[in-house]
Structures are given as C-alpha cells and as structure tokens.
C-alpha atoms as a PDB file:
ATOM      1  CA  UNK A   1      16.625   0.394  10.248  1.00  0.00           C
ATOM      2  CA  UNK A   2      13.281   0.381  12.137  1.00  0.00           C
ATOM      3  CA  UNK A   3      10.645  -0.627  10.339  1.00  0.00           C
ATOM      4  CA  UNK A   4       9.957  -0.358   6.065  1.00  0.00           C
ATOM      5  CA  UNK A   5       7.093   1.316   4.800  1.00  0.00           C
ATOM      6  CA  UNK A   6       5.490   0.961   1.479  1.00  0.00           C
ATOM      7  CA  UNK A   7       4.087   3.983   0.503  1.00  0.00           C
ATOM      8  CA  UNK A   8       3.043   3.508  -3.205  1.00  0.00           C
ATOM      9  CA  UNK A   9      -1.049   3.470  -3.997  1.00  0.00           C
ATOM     10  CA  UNK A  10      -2.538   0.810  -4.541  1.00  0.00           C
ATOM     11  CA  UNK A  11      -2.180  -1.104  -8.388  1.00  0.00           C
ATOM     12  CA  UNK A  12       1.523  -0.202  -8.029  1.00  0.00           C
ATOM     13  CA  UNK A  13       2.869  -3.579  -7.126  1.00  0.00           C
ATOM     14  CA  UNK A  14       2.253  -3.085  -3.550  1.00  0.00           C
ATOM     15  CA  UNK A  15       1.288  -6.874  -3.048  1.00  0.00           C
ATOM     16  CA  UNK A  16       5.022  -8.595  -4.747  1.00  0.00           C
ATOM     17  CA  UNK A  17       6.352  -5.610  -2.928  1.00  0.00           C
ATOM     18  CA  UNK A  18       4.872  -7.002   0.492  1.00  0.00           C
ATOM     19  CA  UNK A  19       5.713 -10.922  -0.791  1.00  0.00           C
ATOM     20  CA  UNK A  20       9.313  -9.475  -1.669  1.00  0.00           C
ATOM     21  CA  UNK A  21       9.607  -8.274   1.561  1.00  0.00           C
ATOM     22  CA  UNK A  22       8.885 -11.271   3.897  1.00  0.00           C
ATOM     23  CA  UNK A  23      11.023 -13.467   1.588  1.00  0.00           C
ATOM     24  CA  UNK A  24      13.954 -11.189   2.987  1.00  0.00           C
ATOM     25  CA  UNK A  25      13.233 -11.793   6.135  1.00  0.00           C
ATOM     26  CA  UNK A  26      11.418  -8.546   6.645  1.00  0.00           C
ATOM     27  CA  UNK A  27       7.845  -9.477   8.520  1.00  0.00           C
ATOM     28  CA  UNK A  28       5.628  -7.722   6.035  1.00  0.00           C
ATOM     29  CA  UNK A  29       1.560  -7.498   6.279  1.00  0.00           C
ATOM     30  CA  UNK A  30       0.187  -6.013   3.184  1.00  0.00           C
ATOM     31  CA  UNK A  31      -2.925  -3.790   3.656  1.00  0.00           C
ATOM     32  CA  UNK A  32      -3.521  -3.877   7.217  1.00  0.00           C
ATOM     33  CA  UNK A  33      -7.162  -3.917   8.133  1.00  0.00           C
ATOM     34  CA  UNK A  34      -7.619  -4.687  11.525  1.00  0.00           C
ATOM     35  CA  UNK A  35      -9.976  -2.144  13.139  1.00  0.00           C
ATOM     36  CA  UNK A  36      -7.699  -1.246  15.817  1.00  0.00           C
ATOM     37  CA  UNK A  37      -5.495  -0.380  12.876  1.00  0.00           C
ATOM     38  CA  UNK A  38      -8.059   2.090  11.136  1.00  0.00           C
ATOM     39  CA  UNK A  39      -9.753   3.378  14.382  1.00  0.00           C
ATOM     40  CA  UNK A  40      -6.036   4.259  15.391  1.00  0.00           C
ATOM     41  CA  UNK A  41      -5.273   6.099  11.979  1.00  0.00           C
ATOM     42  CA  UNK A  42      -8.112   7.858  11.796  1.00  0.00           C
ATOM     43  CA  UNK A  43      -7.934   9.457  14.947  1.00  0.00           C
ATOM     44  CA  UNK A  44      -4.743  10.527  14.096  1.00  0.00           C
ATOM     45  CA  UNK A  45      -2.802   7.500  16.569  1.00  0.00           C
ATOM     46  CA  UNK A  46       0.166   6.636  14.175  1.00  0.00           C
ATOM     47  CA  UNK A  47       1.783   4.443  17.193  1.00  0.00           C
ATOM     48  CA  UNK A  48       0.238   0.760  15.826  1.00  0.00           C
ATOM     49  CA  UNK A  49      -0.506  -2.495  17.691  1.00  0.00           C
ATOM     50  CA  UNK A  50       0.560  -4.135  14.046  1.00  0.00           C
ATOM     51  CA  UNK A  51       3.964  -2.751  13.746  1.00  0.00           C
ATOM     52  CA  UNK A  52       4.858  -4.388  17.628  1.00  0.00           C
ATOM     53  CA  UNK A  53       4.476  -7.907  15.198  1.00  0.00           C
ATOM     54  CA  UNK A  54       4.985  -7.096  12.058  1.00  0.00           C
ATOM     55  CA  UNK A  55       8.573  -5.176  10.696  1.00  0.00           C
ATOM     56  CA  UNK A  56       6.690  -3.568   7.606  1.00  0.00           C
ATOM     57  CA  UNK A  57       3.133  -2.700   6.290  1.00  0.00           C
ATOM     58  CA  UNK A  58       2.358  -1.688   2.686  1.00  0.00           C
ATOM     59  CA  UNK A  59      -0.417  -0.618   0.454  1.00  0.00           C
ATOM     60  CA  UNK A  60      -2.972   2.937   1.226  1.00  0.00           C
ATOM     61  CA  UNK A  61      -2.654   2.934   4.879  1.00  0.00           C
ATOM     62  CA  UNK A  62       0.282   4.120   4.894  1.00  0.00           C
ATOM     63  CA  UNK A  63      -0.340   6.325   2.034  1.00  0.00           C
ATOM     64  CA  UNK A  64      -1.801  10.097   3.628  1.00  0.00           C
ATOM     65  CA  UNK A  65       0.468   9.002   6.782  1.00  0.00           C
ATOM     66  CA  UNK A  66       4.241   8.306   5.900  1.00  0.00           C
ATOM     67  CA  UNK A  67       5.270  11.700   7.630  1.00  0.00           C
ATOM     68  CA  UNK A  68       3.827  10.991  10.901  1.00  0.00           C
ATOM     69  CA  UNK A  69       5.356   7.414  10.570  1.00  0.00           C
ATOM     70  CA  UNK A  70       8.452   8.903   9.653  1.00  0.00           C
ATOM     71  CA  UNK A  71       8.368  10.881  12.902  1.00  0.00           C
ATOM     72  CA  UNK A  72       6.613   7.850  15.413  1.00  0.00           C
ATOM     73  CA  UNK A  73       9.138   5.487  13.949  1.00  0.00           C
ATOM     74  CA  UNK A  74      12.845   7.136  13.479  1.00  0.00           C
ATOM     75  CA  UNK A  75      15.572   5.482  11.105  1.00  0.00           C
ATOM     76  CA  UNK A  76      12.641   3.673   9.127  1.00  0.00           C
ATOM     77  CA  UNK A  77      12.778   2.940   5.293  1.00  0.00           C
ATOM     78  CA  UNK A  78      10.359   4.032   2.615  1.00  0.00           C
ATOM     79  CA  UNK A  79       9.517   2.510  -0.592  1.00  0.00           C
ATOM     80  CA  UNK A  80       7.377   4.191  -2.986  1.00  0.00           C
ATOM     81  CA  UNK A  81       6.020   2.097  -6.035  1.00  0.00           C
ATOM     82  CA  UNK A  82       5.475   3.845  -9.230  1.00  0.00           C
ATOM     83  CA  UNK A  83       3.911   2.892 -12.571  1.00  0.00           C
ATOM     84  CA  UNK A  84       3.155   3.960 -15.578  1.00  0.00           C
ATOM     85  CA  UNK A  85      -0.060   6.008 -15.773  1.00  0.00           C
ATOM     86  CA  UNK A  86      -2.261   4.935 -18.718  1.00  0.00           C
ATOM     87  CA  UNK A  87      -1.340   1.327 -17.184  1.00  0.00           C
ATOM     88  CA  UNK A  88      -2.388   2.756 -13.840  1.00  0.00           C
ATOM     89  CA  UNK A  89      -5.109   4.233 -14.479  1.00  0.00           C
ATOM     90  CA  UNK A  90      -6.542   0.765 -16.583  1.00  0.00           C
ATOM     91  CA  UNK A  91      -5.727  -1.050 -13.269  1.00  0.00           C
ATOM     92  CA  UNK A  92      -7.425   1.311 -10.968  1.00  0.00           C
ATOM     93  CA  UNK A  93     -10.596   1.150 -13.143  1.00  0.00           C
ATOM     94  CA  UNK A  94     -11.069  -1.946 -13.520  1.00  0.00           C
ATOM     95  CA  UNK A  95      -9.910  -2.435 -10.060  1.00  0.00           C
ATOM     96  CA  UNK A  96     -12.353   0.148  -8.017  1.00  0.00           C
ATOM     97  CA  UNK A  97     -14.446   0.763 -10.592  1.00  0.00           C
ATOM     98  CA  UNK A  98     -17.170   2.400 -12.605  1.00  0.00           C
ATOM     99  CA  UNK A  99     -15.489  -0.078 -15.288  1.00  0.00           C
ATOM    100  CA  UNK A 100     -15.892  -3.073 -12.648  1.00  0.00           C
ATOM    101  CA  UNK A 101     -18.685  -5.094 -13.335  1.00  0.00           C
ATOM    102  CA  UNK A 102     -21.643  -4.536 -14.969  1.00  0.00           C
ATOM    103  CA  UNK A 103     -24.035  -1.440 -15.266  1.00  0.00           C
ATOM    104  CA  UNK A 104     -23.662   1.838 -15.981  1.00  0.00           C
ATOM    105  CA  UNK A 105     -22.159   4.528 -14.469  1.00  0.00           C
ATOM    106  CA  UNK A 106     -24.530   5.575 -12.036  1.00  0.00           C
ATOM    107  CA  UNK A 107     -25.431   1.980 -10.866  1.00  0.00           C
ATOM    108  CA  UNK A 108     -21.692   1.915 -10.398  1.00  0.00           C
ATOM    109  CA  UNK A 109     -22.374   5.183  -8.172  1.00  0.00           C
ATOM    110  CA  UNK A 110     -24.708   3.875  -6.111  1.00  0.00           C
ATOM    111  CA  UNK A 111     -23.240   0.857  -5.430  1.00  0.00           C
ATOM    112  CA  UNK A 112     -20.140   2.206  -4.211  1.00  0.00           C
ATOM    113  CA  UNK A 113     -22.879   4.961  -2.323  1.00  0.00           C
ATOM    114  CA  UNK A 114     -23.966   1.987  -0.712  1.00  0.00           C
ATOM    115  CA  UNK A 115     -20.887   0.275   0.391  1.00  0.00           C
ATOM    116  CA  UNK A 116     -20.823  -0.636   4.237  1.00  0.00           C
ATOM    117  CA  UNK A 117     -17.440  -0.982   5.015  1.00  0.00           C
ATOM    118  CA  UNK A 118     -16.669   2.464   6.528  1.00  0.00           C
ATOM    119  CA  UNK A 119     -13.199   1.843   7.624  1.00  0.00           C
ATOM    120  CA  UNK A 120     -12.223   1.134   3.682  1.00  0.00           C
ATOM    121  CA  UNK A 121     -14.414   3.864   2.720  1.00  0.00           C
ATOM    122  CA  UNK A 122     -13.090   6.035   4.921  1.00  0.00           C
ATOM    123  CA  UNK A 123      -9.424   5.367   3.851  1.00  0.00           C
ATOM    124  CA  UNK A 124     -10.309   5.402   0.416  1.00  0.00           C
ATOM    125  CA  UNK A 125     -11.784   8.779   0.323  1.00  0.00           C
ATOM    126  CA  UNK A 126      -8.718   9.895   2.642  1.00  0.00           C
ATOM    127  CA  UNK A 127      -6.197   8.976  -0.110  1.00  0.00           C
ATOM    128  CA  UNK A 128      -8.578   9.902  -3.279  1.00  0.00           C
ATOM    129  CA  UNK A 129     -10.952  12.202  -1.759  1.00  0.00           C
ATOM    130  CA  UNK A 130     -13.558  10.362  -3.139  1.00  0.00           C
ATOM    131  CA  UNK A 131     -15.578   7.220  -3.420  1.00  0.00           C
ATOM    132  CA  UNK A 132     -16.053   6.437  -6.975  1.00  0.00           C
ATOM    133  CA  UNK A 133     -13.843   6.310  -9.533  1.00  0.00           C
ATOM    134  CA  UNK A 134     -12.874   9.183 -11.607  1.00  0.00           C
ATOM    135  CA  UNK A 135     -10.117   9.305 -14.242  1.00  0.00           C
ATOM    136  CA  UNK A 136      -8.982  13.150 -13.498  1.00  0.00           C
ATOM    137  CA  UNK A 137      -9.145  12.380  -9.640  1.00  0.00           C
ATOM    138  CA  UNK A 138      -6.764   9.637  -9.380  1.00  0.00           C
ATOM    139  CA  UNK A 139      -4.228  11.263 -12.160  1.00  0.00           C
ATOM    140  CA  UNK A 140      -4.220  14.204 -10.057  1.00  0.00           C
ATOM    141  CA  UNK A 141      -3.864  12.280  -6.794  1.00  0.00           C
ATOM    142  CA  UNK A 142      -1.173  10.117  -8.395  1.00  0.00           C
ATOM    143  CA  UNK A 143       0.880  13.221  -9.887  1.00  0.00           C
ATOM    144  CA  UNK A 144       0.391  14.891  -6.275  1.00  0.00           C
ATOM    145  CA  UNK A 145       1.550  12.083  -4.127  1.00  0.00           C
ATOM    146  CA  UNK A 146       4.775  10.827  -5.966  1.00  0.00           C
ATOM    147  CA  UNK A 147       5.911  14.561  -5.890  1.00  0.00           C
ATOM    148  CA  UNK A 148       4.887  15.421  -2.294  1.00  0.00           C
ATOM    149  CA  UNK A 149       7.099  12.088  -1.279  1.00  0.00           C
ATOM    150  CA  UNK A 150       9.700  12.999  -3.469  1.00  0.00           C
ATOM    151  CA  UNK A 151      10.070  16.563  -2.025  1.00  0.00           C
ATOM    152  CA  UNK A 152       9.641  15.280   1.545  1.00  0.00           C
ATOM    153  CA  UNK A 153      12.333  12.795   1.362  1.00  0.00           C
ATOM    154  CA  UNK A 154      15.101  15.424  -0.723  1.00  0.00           C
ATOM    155  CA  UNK A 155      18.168  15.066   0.398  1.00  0.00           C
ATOM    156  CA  UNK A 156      17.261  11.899   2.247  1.00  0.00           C
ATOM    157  CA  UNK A 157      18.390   8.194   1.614  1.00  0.00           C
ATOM    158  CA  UNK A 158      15.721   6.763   3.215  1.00  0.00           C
ATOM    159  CA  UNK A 159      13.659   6.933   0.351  1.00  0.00           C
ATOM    160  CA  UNK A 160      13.438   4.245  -2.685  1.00  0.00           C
ATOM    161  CA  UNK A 161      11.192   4.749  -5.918  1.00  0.00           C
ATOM    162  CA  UNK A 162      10.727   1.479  -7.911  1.00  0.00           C
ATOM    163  CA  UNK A 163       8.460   0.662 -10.709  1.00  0.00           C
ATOM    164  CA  UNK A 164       7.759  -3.079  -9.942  1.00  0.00           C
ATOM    165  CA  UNK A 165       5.385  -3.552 -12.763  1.00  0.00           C
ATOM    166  CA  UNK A 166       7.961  -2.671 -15.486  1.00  0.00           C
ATOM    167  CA  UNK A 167      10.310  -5.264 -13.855  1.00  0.00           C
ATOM    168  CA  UNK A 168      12.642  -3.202 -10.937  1.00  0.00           C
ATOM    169  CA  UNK A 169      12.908  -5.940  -8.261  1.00  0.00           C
ATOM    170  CA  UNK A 170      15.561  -7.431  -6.309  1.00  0.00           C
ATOM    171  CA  UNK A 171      18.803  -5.146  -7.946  1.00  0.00           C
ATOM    172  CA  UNK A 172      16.983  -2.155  -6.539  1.00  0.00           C
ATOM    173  CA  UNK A 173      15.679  -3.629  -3.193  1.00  0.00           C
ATOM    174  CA  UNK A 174      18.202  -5.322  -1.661  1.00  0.00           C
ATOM    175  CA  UNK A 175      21.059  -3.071  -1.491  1.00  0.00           C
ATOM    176  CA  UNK A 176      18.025  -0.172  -0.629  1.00  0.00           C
ATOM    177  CA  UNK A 177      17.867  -2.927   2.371  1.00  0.00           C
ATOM    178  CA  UNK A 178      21.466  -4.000   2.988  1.00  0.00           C
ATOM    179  CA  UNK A 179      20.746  -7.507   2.282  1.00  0.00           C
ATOM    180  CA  UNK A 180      22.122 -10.031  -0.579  1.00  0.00           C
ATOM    181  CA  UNK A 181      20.347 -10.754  -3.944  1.00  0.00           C
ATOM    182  CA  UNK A 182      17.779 -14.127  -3.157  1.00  0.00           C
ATOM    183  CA  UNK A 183      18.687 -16.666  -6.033  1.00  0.00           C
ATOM    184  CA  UNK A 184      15.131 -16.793  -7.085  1.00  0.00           C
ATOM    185  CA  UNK A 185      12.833 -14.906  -9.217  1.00  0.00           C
ATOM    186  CA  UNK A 186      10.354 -11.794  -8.178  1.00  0.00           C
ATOM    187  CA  UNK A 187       7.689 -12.885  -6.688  1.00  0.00           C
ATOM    188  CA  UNK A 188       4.460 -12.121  -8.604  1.00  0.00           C
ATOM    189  CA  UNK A 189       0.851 -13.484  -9.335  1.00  0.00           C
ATOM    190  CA  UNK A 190      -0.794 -16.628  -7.634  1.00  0.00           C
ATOM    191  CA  UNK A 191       2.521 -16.411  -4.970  1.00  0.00           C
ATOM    192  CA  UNK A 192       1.631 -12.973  -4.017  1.00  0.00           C
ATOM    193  CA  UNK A 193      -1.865 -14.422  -3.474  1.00  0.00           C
ATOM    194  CA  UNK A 194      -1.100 -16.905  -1.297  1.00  0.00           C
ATOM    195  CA  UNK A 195       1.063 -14.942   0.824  1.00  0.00           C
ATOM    196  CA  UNK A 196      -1.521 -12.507   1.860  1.00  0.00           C
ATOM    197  CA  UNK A 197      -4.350 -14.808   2.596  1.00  0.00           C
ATOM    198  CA  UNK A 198      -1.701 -16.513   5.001  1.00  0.00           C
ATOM    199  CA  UNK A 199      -0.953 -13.369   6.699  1.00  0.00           C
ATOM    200  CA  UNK A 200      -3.780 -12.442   6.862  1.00  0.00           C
ATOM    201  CA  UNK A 201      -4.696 -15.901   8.873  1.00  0.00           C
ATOM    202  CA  UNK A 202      -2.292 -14.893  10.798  1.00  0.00           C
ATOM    203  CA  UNK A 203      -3.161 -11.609  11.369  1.00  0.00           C
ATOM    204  CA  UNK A 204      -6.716 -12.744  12.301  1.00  0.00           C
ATOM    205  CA  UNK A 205      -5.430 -14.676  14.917  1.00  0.00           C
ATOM    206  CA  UNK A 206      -3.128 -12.602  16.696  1.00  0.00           C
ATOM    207  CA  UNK A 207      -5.406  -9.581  16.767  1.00  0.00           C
ATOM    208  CA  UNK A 208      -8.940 -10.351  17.730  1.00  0.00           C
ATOM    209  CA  UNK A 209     -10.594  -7.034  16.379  1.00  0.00           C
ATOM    210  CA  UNK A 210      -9.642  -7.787  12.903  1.00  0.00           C
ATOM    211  CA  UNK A 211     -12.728  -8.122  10.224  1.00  0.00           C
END
C-alpha cells in the first residue's frame, strides 16, 4: 500500500483510529494543521509536504478530498469511521457547538461569526457548508458523505467502514492492513490524548509553518 487515509468526520473515532494506526507501525498524524497543509488543500494542491513524513493522516482534511488523494497517491487505503447518529449528532453538538458552553443560541452564532482561525473555518465550512452548528446540516452531510464514499469505492477493496465507537477495532483493521492482531487493547481516551499532543510536537518541529 501507499499511504492510509482516514476519511470518517470528525466524532467518529478518528483520534483511536490515528493512535491505532501508529501502534502498527503506520506513521499516523491526526488532523493535520500545518498551514502549508491547508494553503495546499485549499488551492486545490493534494500533493502534501506531510505525507513525505508521515504514512497516514486522519480526521476532516481528508474528508471533501479522498478522490483526489486516491488519484495523487495510487494503491492507498481508506478507512471510513461510522457511528451511530443520535450518538453523533450529541457528540458534534456538544463538540462544535451551539450546545458548547454557555449562552444562547445566537451568542453561540456570533462567537463562532467571530472565530479567527480561517484555515479551520475554512475547512469546516468545506465539509459542513457552514459555520455553526445545525442538527439537519450535519445529518444531511453525514447521510451524504458515507454514501458518496461508499459508491466511489464499489467494487473496490481499498475501502474499510468501521464503527470504532461501538467497539470494531483491531479484528477489522489489521487484516484491512495485512498486519497481525497487537496483544493489547484499543487504544482509547487519555492514550489517544497523549498521542496527538506528541505528534503534534513533532509535527511542530519538523515543519516550521505549523500554528
């Protein structure tokens, strides 16, 4: 294989996916945000700096893009994470908000109005086509994407779904991966944590432009 993708949104499991991942020996950064990485994207480079270190990337970015990194990066793998949607939708709301925090809806509005980090704006509204929150949004966008992947990759064995949250690990991934079971349990809370604060020390120092 070339390099894995995860292409579930975010609240899916995307970060034990990521942890999973590098404990297999597959060089995983989860959510990406150098700006290199999101000046690339969104002018429509799919060719990234990130992928020369890293052997897989997970979370949105990849999320509007996996057919143009199916093309840029031939014989790659694809993992979509799936959950159930009332659980998903909780997550996501609590998560992005206007149920994050306190004050009402339209103070919710305006803060997320007022938000100055472009790049995540940017990629947010890319994936959700919007900025704030809205139950009827993100089901549609979350009905829309796991049947566009599914009908891109028909026919294709490049492509694994896995619902993390309701306990699919390791049985599912590693044959996906062509790799033995680890004798060790799925990686998940404060471990998932600490693996992407350390890479994304790492990630800090071996590209300069990142945040």
């Amino acid at each position: 294989m070339n390099k894995v993708f995860g292409i579930g949104l975010s609240r899916t499991g995307t970060k034990g996916l990521a942890t999973a991942l590098d404990i297999l020996g597959v060089k995983t950064m989860h959510f990406p945000d150098t700006r290199d990485t999101f000046k690339l994207l969104s002018n429509g480079f799919f060719r990234l700096p990130i992928l020369e270190d890293y052997d897989a990337i997970t979370d949105i970015q990849t999320v509007p893009f996996y057919p143009q990194f199916d093309e840029e990066y031939p014989n790659s793998k694809f993992i979509l994470t799936v959950r159930d949607m009332d659980a998903w939708l909780e997550s996501t709301r609590t998560h992005f908000g206007p149920g994050k925090g306190k004050g009402s809806e339209r103070e919710n509005r305006k803060r997320f109005r007022a938000l100055k980090n472009l790049d995540q704006n940017w990629l947010r509204a890319a994936v959700y086509g919007t900025l704030v929150w809205d139950r009827s949004v993100y089901r549609h966008v979350y009905n829309k994407h796991q049947a566009a992947v599914k009908d891109y990759f028909k026919g294709r064995d490049n492509l694994l779904v896995m619902n993390v949250c309701a306990g699919e690990g390791w049985e599912k991934l590693c044959p996906f991966l062509g790799v033995d079971i680890p004798n060790r349990s799925w990686p998940r809370g404060a471990e998932c944590d600490r693996f992407v604060k350390r890479s994304k020390r790492e990630e800090s120092r071996r590209h300069p432009l990142c945040k």
